[in-house]
N, C-alpha and C. Protein backbone atom coordinates (compact mmCIF):
# COMPACT_ATOMS: atom_id res chain seq x y z
N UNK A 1 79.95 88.47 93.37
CA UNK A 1 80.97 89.24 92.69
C UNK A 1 82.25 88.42 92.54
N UNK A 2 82.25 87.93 93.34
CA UNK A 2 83.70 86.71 93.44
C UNK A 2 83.80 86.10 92.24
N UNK A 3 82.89 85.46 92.07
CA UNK A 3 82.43 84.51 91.15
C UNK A 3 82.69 85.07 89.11
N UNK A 4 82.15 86.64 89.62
CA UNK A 4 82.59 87.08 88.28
C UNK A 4 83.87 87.22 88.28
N UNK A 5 84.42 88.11 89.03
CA UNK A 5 85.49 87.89 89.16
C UNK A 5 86.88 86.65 88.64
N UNK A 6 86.18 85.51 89.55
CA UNK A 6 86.80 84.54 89.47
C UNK A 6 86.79 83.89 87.69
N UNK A 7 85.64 84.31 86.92
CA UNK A 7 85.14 84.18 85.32
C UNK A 7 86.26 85.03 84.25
N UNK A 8 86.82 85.92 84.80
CA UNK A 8 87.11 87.11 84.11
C UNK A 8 88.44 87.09 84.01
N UNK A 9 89.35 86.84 85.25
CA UNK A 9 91.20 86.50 85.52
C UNK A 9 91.43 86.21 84.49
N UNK A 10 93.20 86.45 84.10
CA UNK A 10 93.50 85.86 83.36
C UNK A 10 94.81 85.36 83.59
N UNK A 11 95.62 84.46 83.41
CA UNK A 11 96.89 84.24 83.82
C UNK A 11 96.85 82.43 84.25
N UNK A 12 98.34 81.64 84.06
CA UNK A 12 98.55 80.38 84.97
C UNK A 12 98.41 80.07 85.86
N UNK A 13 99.33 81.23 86.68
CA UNK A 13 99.33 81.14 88.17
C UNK A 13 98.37 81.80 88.74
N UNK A 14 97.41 80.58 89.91
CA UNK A 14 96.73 81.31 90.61
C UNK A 14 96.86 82.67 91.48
N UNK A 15 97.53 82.66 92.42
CA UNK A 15 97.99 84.01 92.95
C UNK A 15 98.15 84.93 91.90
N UNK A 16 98.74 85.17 90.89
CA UNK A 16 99.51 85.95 89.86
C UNK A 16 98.02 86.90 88.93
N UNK A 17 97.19 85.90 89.18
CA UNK A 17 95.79 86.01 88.21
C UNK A 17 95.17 87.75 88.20
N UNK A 18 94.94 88.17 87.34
CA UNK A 18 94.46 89.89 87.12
C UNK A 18 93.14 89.58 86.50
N UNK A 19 92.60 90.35 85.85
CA UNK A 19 91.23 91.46 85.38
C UNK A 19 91.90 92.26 84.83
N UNK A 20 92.34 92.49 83.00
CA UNK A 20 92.86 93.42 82.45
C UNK A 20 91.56 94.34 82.57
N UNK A 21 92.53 95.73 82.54
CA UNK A 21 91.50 96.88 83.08
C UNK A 21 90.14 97.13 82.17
N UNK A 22 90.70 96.55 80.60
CA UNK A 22 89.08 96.70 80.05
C UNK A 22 88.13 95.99 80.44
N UNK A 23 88.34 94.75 80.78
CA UNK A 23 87.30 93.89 81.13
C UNK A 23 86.85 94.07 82.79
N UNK A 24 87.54 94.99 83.20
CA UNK A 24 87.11 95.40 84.60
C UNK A 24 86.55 96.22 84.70
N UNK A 25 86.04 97.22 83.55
CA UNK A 25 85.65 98.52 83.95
C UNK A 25 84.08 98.60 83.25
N UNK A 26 84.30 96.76 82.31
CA UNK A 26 82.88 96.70 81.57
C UNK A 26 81.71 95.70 82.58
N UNK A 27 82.52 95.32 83.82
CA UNK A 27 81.77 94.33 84.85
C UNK A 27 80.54 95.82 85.63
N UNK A 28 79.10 95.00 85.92
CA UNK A 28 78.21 96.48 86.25
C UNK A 28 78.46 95.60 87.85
N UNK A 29 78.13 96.90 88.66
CA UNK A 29 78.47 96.37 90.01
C UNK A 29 77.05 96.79 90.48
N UNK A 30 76.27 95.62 90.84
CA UNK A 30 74.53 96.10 91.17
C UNK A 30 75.11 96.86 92.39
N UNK A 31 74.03 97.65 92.58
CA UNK A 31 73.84 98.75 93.38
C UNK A 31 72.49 98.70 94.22
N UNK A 32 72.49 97.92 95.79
CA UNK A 32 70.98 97.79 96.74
C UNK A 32 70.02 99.20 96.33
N UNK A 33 68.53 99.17 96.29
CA UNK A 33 67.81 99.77 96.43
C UNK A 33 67.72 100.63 98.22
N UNK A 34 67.54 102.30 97.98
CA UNK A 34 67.50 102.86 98.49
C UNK A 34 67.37 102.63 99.63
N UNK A 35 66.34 101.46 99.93
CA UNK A 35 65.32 101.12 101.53
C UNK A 35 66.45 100.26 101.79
N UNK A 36 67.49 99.16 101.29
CA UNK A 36 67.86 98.45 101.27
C UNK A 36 69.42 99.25 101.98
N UNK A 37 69.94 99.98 101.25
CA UNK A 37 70.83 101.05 101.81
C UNK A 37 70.66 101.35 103.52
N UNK A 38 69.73 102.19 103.67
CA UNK A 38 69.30 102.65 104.80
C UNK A 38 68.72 101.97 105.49
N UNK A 39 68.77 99.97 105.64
CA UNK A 39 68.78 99.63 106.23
C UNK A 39 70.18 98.75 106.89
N UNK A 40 70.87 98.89 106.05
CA UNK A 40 72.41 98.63 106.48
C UNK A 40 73.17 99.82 107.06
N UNK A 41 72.56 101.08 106.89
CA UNK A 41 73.05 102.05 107.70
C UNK A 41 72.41 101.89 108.65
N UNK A 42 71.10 101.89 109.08
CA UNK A 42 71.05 101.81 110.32
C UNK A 42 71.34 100.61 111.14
N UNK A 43 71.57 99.56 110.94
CA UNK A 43 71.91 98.62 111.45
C UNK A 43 73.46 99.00 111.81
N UNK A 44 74.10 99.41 110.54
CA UNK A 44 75.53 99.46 111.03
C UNK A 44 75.58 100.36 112.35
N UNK A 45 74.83 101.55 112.52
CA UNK A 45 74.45 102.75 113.50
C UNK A 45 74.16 101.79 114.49
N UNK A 46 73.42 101.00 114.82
CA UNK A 46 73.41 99.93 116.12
C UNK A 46 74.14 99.47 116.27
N UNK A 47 75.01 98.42 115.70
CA UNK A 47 75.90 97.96 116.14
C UNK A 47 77.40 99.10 116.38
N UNK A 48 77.35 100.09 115.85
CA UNK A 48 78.56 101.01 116.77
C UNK A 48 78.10 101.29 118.42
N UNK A 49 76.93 101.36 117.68
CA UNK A 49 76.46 102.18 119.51
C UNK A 49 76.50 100.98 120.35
N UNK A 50 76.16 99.73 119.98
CA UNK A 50 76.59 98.64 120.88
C UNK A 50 77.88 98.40 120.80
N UNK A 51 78.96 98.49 120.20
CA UNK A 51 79.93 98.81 120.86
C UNK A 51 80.57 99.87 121.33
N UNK A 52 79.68 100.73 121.37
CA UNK A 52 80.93 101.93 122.09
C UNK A 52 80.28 101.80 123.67
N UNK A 53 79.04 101.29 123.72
CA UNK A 53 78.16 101.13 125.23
C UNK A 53 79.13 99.87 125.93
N UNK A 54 79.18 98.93 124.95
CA UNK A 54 80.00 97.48 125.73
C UNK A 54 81.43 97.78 126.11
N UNK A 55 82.30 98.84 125.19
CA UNK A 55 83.86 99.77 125.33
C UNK A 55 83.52 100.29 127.06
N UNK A 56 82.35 101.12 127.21
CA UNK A 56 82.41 102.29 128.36
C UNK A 56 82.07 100.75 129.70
N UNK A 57 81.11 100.11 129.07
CA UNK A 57 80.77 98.92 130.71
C UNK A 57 82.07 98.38 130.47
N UNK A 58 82.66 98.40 129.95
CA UNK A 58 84.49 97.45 129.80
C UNK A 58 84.89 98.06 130.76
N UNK A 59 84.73 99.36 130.61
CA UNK A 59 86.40 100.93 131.26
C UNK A 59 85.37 100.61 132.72
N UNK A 60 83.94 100.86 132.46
CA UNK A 60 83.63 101.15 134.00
C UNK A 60 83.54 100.05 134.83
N UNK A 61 83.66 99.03 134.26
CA UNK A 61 83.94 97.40 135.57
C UNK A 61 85.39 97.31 135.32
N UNK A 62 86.29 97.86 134.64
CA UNK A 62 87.71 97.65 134.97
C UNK A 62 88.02 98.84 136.60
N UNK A 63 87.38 100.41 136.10
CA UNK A 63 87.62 101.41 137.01
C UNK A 63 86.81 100.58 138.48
N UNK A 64 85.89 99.62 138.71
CA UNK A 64 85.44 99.24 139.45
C UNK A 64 86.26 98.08 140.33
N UNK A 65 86.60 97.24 139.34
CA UNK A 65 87.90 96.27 140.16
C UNK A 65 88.59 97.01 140.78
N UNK A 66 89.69 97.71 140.37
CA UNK A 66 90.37 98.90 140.49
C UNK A 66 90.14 99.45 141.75
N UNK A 67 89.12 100.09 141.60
CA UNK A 67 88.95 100.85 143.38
C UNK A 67 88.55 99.59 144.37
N UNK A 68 87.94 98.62 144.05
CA UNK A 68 88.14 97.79 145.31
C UNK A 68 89.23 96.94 145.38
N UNK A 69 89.92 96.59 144.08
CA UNK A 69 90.97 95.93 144.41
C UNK A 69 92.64 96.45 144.17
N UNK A 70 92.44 97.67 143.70
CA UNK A 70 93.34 98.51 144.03
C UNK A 70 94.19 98.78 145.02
């Protein structure tokens, strides 16, 4: 997408560079197949739950220093 993107700008200055809105609204933005979807959801669904499990062993070996070295 960059790449079109990067095809499409218009302007001198780099920073300054746009996509007038017609030519932005005629770019198609592919869209993953269904299986393809619902496998980035569930993946994303693992990796929260691995971090909210690695968050709680964080709190519970901090609460653990804590009472012995408290």
């Amino acid at each position: 997408m960059r790449e079109i993107y990067k095809s499409k700008m218009q302007g001198s200055v780099d920073r300054r560079r746009n996509i007038p809105d017609d030519i932005l609204l005629e770019i198609e933005i592919p869209i993953p197949a269904k299986n393809i979807m619902d496998e980035i959801l569930r993946q994303h669904k693992e990796i929260e739950k691995a971090k909210r499990k690695a968050k709680d062993l964080n709190l519970e070996m901090q609460n653990t220093i804590e009472t012995l070295w408290g």
